[in-house]
C-alpha atoms as a PDB file:
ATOM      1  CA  UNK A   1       0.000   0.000   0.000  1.00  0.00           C
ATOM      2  CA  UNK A   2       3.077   2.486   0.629  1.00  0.00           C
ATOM      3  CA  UNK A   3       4.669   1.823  -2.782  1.00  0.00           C
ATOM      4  CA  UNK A   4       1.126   2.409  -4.441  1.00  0.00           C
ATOM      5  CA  UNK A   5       1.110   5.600  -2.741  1.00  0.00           C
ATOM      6  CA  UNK A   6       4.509   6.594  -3.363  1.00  0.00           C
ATOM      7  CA  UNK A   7       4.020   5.464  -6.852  1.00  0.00           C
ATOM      8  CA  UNK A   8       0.989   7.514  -7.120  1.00  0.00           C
ATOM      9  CA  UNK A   9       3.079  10.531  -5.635  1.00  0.00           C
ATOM     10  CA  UNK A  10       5.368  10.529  -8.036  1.00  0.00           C
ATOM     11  CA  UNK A  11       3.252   9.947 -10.633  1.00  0.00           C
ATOM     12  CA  UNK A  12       1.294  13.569 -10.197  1.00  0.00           C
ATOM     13  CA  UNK A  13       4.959  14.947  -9.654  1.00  0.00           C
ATOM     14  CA  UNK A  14       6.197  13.963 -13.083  1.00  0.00           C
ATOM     15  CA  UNK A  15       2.642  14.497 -14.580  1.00  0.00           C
ATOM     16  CA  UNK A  16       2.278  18.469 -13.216  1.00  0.00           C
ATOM     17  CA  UNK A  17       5.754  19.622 -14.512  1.00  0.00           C
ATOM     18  CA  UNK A  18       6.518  20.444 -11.102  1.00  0.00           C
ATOM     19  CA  UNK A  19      10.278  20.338 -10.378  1.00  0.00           C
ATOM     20  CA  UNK A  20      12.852  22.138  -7.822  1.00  0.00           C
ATOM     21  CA  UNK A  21      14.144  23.548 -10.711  1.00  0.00           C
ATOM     22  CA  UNK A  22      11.293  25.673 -11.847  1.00  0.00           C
ATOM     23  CA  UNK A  23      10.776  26.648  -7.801  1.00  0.00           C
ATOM     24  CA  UNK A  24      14.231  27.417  -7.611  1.00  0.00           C
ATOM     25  CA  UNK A  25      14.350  29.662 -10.292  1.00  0.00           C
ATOM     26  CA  UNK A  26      11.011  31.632  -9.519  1.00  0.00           C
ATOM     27  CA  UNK A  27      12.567  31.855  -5.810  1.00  0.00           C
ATOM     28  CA  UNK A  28      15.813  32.987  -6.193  1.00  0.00           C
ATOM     29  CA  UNK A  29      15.204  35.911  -9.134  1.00  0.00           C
ATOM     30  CA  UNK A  30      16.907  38.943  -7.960  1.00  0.00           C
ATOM     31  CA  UNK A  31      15.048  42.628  -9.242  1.00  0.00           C
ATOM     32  CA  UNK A  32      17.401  44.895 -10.975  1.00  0.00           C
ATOM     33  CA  UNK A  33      17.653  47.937  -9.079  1.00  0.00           C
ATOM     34  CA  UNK A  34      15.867  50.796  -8.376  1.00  0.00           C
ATOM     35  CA  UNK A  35      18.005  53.074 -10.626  1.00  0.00           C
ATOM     36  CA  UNK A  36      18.243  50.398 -13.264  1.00  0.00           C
ATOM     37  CA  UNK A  37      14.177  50.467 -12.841  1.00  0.00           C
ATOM     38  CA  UNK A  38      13.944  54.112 -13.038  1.00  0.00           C
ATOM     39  CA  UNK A  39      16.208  54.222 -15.980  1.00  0.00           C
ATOM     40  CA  UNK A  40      14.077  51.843 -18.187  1.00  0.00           C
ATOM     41  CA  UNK A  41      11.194  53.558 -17.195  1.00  0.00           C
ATOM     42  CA  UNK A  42      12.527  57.015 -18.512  1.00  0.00           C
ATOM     43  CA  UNK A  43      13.551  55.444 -21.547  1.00  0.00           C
ATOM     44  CA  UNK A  44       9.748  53.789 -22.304  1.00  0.00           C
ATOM     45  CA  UNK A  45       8.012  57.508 -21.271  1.00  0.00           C
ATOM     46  CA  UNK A  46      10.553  59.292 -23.790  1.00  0.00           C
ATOM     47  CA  UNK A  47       8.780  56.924 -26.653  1.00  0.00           C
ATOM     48  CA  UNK A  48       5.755  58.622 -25.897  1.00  0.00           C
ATOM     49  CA  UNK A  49       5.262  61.872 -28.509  1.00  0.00           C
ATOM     50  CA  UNK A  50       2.705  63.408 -26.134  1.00  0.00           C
ATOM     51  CA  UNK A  51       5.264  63.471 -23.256  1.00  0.00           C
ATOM     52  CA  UNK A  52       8.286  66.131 -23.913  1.00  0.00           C
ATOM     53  CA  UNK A  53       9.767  65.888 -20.283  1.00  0.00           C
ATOM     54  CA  UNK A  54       9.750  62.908 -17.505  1.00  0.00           C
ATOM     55  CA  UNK A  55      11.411  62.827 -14.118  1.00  0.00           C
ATOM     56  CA  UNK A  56      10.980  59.522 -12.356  1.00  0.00           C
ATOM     57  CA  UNK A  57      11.502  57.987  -8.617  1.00  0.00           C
ATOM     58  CA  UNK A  58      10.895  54.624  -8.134  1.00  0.00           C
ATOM     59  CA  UNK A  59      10.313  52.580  -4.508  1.00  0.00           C
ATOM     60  CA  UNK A  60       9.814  49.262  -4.371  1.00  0.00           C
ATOM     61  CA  UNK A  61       6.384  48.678  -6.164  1.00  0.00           C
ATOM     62  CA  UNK A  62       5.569  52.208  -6.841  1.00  0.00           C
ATOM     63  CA  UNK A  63       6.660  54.940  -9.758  1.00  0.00           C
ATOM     64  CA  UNK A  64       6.337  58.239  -9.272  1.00  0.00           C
ATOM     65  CA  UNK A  65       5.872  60.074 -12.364  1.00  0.00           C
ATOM     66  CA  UNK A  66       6.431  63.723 -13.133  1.00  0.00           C
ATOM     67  CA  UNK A  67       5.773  64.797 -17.358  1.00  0.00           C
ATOM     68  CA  UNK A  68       5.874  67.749 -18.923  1.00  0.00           C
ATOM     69  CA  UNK A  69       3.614  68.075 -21.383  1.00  0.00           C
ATOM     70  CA  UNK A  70       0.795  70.139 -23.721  1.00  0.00           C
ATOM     71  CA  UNK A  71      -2.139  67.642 -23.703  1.00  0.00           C
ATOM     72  CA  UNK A  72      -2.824  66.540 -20.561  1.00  0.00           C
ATOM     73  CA  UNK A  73      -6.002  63.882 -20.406  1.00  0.00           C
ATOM     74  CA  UNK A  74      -7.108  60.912 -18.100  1.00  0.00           C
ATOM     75  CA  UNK A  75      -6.375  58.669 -21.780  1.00  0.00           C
ATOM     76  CA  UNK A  76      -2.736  60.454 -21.526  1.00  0.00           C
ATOM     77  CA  UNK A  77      -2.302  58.910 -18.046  1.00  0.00           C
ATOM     78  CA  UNK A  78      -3.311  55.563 -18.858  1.00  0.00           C
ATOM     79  CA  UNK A  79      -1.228  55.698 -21.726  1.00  0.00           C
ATOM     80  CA  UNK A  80       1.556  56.545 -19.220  1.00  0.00           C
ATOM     81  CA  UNK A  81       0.647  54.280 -17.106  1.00  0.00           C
ATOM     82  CA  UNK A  82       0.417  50.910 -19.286  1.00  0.00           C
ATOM     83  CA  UNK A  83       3.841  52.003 -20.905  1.00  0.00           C
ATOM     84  CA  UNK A  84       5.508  52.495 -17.162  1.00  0.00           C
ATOM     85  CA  UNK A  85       3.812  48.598 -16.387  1.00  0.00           C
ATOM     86  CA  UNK A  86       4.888  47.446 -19.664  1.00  0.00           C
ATOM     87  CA  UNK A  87       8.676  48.558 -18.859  1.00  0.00           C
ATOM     88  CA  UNK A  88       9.184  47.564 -15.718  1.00  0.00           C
ATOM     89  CA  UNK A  89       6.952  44.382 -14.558  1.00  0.00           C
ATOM     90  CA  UNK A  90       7.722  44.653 -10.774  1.00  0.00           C
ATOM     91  CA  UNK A  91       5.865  47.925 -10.452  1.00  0.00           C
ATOM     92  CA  UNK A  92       2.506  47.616  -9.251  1.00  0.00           C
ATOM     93  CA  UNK A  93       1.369  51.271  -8.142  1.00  0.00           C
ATOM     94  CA  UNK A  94       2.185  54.319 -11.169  1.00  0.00           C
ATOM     95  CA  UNK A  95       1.304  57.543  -9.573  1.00  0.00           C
ATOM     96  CA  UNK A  96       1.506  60.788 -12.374  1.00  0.00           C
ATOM     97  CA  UNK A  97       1.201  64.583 -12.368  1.00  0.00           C
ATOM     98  CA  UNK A  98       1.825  67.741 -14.132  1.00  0.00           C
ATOM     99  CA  UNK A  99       2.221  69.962 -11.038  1.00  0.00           C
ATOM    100  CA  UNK A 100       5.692  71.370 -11.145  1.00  0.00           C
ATOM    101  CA  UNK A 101       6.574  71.671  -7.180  1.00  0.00           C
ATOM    102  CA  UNK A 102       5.834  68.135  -7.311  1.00  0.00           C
ATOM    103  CA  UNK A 103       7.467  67.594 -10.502  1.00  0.00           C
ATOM    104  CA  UNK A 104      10.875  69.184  -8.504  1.00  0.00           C
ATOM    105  CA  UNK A 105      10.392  66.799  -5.520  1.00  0.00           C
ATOM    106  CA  UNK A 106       9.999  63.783  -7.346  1.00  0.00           C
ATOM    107  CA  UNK A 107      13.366  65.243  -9.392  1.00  0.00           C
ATOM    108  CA  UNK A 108      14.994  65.798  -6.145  1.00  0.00           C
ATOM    109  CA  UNK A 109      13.980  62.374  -5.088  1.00  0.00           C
ATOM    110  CA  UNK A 110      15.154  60.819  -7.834  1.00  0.00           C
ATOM    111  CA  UNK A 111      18.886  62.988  -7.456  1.00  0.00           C
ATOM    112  CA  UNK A 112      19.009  60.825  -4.008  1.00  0.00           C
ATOM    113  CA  UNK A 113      19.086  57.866  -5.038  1.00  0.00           C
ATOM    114  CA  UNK A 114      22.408  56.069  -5.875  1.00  0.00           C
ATOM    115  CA  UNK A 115      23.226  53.884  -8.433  1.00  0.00           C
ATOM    116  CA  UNK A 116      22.527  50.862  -6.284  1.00  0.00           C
ATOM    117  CA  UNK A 117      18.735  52.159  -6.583  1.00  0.00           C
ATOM    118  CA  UNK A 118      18.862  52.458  -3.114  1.00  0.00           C
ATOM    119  CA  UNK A 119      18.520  56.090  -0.942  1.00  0.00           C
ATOM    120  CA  UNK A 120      22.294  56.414  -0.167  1.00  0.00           C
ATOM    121  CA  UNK A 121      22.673  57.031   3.934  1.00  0.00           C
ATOM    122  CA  UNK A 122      24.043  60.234   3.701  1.00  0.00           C
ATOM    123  CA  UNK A 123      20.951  61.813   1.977  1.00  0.00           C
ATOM    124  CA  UNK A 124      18.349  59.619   4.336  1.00  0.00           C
ATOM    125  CA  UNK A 125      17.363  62.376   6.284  1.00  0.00           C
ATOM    126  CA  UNK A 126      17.177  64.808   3.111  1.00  0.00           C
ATOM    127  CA  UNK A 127      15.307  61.730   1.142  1.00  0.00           C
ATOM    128  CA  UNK A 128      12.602  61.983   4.529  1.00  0.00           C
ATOM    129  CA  UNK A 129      12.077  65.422   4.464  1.00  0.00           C
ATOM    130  CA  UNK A 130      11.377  65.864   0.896  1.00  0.00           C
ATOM    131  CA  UNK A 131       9.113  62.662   0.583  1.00  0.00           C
ATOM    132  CA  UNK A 132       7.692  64.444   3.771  1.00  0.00           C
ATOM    133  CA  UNK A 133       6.911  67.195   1.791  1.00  0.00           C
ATOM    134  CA  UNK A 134       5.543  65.460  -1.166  1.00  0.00           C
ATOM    135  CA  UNK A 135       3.013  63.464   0.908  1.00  0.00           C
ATOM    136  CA  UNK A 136       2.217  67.212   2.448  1.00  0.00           C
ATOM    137  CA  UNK A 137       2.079  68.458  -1.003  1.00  0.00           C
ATOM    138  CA  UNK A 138      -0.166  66.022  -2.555  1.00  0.00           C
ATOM    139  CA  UNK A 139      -2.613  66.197   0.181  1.00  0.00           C
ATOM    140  CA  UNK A 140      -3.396  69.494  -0.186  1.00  0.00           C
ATOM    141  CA  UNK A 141      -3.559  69.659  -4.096  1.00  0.00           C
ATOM    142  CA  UNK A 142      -7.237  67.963  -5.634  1.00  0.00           C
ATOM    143  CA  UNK A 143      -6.003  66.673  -8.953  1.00  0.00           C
END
């Protein structure tokens, strides 16, 4: 009865393509970094004609998007944000505005951030106080 049920086992192993290989894989894929991230990003808004300037800051699963641009529409920002998705497939959350004292906080964001993708320690404090500000900022403005 135990070698039917090992049998069996083993049987809807090998049958469901399920090896340590594949779970492996999945578990030990690294992201690239957040720079790397923010770079690619850049690259996939300057593709877009509509959009003639981007600044970008990217943490963990969310973008922050700044664009400078003439036509500014809800169709523009889902535009934006299916080509930010598209680019970089571990962000989850694409946040976007035209407001330029946000625009220059996300840009001074992005300045503190190393090439690791990471806030270097040195700026920490200055990386608080501005994403301080930015929360403060977009709380009081009704997009």
């Amino acid at each position: 009865m135990k070698k039917i049920r090992i049998l069996c086992l083993f049987c809807i192993f090998f049958a469901s393509s399920c090896t340590m290989r594949n779970v492996q894989n999945h578990l030990l894929q690294i992201p690239p970094s957040d720079a790397t991230r923010r770079i690619a990003i850049a690259s996939a808004l300057s593709q877009l004609p509509e959009v003639s300037e981007s600044v970008v800051f990217v943490d963990g699963h969310t973008a922050l998007i700044g664009i400078v641009t003439n036509a500014d529409s809800r169709a523009l920002r889902n535009q934006i944000a299916q080509s930010v998705l598209y680019a970089d497939p571990y962000t989850f959350s694409v946040s976007t505005t035209t407001n330029t004292a946000i625009i220059e906080k996300i840009s001074q964001l992005s300045q503190t951030q190393d090439l690791t993708g990471d806030v270097a320690d040195k700026d920490k404090k200055t990386a608080d106080r501005i994403s301080g500000s930015l929360l403060s900022n977009l709380q009081n403005i009704h997009l």
